[in-house]
N, C-alpha and C. Protein backbone atom coordinates (compact mmCIF):
# COMPACT_ATOMS: atom_id res chain seq x y z
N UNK A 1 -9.91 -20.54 -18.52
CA UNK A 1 -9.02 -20.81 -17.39
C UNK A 1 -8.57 -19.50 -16.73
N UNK A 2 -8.22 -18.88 -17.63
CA UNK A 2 -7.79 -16.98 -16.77
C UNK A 2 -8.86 -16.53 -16.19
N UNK A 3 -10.11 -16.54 -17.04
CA UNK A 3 -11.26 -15.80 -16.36
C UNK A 3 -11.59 -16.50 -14.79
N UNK A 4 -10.97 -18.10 -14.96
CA UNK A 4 -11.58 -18.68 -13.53
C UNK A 4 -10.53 -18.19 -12.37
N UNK A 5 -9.44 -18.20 -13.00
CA UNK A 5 -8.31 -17.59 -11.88
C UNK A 5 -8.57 -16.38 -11.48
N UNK A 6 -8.75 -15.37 -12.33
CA UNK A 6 -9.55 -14.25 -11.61
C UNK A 6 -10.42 -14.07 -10.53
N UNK A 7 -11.39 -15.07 -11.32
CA UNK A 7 -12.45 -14.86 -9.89
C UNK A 7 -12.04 -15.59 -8.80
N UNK A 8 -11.23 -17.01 -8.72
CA UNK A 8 -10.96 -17.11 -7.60
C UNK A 8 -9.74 -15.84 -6.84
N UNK A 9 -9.17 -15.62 -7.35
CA UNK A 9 -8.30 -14.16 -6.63
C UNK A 9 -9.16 -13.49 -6.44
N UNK A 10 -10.54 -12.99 -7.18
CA UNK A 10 -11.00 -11.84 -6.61
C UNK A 10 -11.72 -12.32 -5.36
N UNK A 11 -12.21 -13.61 -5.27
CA UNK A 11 -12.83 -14.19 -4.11
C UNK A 11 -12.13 -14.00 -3.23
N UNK A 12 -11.34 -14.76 -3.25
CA UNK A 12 -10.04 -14.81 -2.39
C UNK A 12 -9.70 -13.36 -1.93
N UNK A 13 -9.50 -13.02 -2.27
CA UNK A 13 -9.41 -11.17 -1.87
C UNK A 13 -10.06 -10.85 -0.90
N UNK A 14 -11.35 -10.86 -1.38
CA UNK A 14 -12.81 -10.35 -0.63
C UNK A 14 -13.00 -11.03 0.80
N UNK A 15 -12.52 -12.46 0.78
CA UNK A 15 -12.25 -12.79 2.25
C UNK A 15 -11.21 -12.82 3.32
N UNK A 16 -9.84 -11.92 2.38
CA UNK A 16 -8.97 -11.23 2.81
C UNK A 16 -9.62 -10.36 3.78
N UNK A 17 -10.45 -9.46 3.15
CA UNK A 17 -10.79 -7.81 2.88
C UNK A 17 -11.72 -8.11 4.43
N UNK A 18 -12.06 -8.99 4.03
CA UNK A 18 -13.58 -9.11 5.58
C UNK A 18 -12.29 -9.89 7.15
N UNK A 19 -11.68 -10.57 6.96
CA UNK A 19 -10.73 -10.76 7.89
C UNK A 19 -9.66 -9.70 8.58
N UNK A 20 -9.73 -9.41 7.48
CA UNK A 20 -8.86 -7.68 7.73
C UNK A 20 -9.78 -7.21 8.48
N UNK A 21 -11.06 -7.03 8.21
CA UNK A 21 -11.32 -6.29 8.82
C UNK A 21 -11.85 -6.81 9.95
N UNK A 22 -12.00 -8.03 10.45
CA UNK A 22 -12.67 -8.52 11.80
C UNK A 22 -11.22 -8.79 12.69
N UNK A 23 -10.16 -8.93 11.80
CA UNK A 23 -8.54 -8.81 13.23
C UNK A 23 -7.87 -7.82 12.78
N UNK A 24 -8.23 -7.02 13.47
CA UNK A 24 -7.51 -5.62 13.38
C UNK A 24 -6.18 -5.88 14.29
N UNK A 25 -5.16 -5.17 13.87
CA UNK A 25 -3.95 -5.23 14.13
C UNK A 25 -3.32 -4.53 14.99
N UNK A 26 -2.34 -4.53 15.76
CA UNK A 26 -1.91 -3.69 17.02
C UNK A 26 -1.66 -2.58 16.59
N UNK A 27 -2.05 -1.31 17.40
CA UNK A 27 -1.23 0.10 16.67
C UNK A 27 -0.43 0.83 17.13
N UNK A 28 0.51 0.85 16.35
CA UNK A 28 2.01 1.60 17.42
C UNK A 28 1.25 3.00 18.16
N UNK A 29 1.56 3.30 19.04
CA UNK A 29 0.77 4.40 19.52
C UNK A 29 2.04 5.81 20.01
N UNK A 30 1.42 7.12 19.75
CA UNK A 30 2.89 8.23 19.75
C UNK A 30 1.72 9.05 20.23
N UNK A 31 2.93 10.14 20.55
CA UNK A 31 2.53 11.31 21.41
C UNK A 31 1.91 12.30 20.01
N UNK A 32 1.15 13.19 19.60
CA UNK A 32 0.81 14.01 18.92
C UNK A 32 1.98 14.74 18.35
N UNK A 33 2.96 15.06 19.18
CA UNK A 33 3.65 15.75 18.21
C UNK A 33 4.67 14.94 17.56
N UNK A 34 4.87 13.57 18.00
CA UNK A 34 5.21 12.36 17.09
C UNK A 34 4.27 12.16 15.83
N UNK A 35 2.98 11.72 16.43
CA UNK A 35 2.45 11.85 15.33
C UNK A 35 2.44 12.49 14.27
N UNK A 36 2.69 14.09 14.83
CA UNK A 36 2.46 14.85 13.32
C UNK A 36 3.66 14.95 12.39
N UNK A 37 4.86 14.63 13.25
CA UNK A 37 6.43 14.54 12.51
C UNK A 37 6.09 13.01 11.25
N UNK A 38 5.01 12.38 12.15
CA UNK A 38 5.30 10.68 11.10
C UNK A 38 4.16 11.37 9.95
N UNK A 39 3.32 12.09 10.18
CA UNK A 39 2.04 12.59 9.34
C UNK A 39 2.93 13.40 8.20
N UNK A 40 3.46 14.27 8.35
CA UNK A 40 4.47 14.85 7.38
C UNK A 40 5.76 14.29 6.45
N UNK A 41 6.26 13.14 7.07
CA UNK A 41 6.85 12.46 6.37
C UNK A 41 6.17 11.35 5.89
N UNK A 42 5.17 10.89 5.25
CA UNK A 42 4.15 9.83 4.82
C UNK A 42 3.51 11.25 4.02
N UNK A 43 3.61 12.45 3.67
CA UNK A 43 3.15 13.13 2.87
C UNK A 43 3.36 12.68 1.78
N UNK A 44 5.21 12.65 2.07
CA UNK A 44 6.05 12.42 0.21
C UNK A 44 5.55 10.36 -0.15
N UNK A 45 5.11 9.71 0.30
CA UNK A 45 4.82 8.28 -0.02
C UNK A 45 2.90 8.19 -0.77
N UNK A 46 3.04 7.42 -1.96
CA UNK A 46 1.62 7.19 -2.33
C UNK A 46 1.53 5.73 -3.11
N UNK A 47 0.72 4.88 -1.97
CA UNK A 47 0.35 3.62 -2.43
C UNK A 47 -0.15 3.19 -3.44
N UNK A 48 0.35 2.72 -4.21
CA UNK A 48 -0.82 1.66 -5.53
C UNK A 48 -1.06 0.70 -5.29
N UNK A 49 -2.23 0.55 -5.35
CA UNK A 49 -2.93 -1.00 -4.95
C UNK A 49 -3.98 -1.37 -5.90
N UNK A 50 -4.56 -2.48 -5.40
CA UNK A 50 -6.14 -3.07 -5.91
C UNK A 50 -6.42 -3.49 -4.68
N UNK A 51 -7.59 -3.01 -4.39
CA UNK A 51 -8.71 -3.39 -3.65
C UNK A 51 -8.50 -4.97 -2.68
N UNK A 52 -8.88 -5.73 -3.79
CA UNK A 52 -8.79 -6.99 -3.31
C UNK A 52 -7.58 -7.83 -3.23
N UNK A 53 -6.22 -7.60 -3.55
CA UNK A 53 -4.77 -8.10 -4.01
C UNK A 53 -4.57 -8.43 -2.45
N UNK A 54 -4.21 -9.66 -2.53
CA UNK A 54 -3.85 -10.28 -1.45
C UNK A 54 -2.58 -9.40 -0.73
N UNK A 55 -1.70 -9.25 -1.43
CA UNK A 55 -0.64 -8.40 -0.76
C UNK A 55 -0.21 -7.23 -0.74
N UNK A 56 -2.08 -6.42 -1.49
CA UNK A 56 -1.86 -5.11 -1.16
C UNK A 56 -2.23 -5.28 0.36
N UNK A 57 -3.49 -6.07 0.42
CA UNK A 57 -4.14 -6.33 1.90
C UNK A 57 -3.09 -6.38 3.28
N UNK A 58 -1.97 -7.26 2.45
CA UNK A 58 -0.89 -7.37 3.53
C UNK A 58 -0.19 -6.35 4.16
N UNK A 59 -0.03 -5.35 2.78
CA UNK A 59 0.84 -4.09 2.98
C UNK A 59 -0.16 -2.83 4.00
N UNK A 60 -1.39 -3.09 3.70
CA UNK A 60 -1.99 -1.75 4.45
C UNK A 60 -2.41 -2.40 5.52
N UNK A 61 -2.28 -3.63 5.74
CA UNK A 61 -2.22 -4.32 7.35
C UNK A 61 -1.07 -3.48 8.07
N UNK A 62 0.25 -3.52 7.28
CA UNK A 62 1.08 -2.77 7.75
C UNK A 62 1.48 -1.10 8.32
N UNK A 63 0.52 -0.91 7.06
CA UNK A 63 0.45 0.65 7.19
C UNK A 63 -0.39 1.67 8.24
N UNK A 64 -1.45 0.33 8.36
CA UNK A 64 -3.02 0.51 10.20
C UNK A 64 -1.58 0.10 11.18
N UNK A 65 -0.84 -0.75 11.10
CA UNK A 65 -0.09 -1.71 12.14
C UNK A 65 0.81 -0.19 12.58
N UNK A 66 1.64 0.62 11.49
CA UNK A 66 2.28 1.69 12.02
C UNK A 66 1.61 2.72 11.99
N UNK A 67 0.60 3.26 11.82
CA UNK A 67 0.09 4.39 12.57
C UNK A 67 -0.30 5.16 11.44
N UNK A 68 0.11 5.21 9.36
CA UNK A 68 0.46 5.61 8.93
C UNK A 68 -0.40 6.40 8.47
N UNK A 69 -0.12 7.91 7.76
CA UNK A 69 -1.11 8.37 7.22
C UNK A 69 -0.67 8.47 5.48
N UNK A 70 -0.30 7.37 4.98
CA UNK A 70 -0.37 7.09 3.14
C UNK A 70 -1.52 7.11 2.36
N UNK A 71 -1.24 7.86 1.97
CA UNK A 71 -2.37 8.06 0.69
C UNK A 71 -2.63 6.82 -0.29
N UNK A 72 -3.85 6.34 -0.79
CA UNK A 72 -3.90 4.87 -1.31
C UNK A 72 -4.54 5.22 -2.73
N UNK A 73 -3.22 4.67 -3.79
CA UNK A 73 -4.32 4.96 -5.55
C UNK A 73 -4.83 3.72 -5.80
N UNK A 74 -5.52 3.90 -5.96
CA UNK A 74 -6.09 2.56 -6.84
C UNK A 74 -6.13 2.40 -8.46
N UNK A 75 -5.02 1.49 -8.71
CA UNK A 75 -4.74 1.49 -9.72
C UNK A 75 -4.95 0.28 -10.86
N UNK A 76 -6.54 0.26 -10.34
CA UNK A 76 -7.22 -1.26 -11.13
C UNK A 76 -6.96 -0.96 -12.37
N UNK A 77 -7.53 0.34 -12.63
CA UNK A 77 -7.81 0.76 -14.18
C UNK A 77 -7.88 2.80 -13.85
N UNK A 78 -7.94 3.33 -14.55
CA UNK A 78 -8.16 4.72 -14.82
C UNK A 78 -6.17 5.84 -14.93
N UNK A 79 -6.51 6.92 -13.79
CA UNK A 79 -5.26 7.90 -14.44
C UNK A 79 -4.25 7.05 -13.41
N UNK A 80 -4.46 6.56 -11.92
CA UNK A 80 -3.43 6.03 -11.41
C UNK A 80 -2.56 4.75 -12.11
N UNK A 81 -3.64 3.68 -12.93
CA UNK A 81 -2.86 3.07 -13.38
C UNK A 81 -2.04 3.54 -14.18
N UNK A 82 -2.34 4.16 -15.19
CA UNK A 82 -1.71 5.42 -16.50
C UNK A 82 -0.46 5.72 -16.03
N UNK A 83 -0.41 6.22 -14.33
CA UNK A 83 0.80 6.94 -13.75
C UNK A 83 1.31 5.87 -13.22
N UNK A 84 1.40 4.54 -12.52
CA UNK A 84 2.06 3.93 -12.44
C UNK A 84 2.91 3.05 -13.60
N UNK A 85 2.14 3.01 -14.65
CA UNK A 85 2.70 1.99 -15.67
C UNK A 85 3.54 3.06 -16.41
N UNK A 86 3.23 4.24 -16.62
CA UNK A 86 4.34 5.64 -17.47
C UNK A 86 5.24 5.72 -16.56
N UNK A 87 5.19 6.36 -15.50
CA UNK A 87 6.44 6.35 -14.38
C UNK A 87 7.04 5.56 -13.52
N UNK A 88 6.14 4.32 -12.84
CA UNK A 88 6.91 3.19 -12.43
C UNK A 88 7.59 2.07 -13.34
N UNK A 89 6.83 2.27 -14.55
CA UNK A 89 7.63 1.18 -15.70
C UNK A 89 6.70 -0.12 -15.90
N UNK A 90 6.18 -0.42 -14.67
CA UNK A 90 5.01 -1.55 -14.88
C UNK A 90 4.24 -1.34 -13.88
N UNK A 91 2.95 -2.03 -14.59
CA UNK A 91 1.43 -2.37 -13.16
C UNK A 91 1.62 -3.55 -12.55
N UNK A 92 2.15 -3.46 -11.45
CA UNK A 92 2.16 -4.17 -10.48
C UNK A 92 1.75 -3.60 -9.06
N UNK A 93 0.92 -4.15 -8.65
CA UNK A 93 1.13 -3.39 -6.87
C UNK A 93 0.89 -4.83 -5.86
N UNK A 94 1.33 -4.56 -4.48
CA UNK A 94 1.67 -2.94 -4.35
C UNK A 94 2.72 -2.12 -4.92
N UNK A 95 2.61 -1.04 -5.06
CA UNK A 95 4.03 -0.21 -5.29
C UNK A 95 4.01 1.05 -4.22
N UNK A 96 4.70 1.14 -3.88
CA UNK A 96 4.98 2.44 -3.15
C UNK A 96 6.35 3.74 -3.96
N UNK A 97 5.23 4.73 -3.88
CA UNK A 97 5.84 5.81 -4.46
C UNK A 97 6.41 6.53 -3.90
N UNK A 98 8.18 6.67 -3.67
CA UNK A 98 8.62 7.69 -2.76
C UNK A 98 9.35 9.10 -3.37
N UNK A 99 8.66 10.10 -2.78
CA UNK A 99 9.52 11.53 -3.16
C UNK A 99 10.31 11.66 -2.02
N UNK A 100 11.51 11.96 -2.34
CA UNK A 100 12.48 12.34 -1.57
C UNK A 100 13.61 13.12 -2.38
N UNK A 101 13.70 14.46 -2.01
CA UNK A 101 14.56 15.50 -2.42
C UNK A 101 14.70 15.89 -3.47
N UNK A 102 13.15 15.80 -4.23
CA UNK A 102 12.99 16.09 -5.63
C UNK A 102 13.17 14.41 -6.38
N UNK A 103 13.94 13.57 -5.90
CA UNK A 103 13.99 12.28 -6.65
C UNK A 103 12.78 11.67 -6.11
N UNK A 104 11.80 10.54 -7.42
CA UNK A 104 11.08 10.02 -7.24
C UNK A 104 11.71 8.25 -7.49
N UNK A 105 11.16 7.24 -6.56
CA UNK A 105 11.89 6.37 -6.64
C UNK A 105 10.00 5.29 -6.32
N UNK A 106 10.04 4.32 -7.09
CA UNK A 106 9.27 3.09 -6.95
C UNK A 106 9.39 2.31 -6.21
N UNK A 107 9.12 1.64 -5.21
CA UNK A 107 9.37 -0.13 -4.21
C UNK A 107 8.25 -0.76 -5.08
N UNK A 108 8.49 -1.63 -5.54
CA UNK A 108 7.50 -2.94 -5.59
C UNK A 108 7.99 -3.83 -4.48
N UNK A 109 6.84 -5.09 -4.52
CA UNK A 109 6.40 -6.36 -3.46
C UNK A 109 6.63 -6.11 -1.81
N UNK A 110 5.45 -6.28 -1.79
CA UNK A 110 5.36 -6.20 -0.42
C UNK A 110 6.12 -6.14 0.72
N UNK A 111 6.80 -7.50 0.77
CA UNK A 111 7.58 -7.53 1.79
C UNK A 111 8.46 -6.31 1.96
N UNK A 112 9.35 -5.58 0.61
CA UNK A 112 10.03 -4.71 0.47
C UNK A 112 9.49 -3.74 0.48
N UNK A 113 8.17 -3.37 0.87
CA UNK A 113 7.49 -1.94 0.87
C UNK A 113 7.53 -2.02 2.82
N UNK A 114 7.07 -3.29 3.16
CA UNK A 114 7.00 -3.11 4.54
C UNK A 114 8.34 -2.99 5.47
N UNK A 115 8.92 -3.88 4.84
CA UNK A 115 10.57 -3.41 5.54
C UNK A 115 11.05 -1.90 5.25
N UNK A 116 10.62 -1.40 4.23
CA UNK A 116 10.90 -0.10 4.03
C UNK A 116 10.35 0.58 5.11
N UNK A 117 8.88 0.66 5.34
CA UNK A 117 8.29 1.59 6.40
C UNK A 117 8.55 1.09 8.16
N UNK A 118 8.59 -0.05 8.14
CA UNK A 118 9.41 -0.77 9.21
C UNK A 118 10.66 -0.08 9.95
N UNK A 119 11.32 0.29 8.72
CA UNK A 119 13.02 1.04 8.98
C UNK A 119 12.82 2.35 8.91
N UNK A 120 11.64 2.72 8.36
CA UNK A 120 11.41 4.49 8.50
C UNK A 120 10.71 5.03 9.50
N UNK A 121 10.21 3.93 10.24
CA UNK A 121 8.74 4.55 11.07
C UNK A 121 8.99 3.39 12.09
């Protein structure tokens, strides 16, 4: 029964992944030197995701939608998961990783990663 739920999520994913990519999303559009102020602050932020996760899909809909330049781990398996589950406390994504002023701070679920960049950007 788990192994079948899997594959339907991973299915399910994969026709996320191809819709994503055939409706591309509006893009906030800025002047260059906007841009490079939003490029520098999206330095200190780094995404954990999976590939196919329905609401990582949602979240980097968000992240094309604002312009963003976030770095994306993938944290199916290897050192990103390692670093999310030692320093965020659990594997879940999305998670968004924020440095700010030497403090490092976690967002999990989506919605709350996108309202976050919503209110920052």
């Amino acid at each position: 029964m788990r192994l079948l739920l899997k594959l339907f999520r991973e299915g399910a994913g994969r026709i996320l992944i191809f819709l994503d990519w055939a409706i591309k999303p509006s893009i906030v559009k800025r002047d260059s030197n906007q841009q490079n102020l939003v490029n520098i602050k999206t330095e200190s932020l780094k995404l954990y995701e999976f590939y196919a996760c329905p609401f990582c899909i949602k979240t980097r809909r968000a992240v094309k939608r604002l312009n963003l330049n976030i770095e994306t781990r993938n944290a199916q398996n290897g050192r990103f998961r390692e670093e999310l589950e030692l320093n965020g406390g659990k594997v879940q994504v999305p998670c968004l990783r924020i440095d700010s002023a030497g403090e490092v701070s976690w967002l999990y679920e989506s919605n709350d990663i996108i309202n976050y960049l919503d209110k920052h950007f």
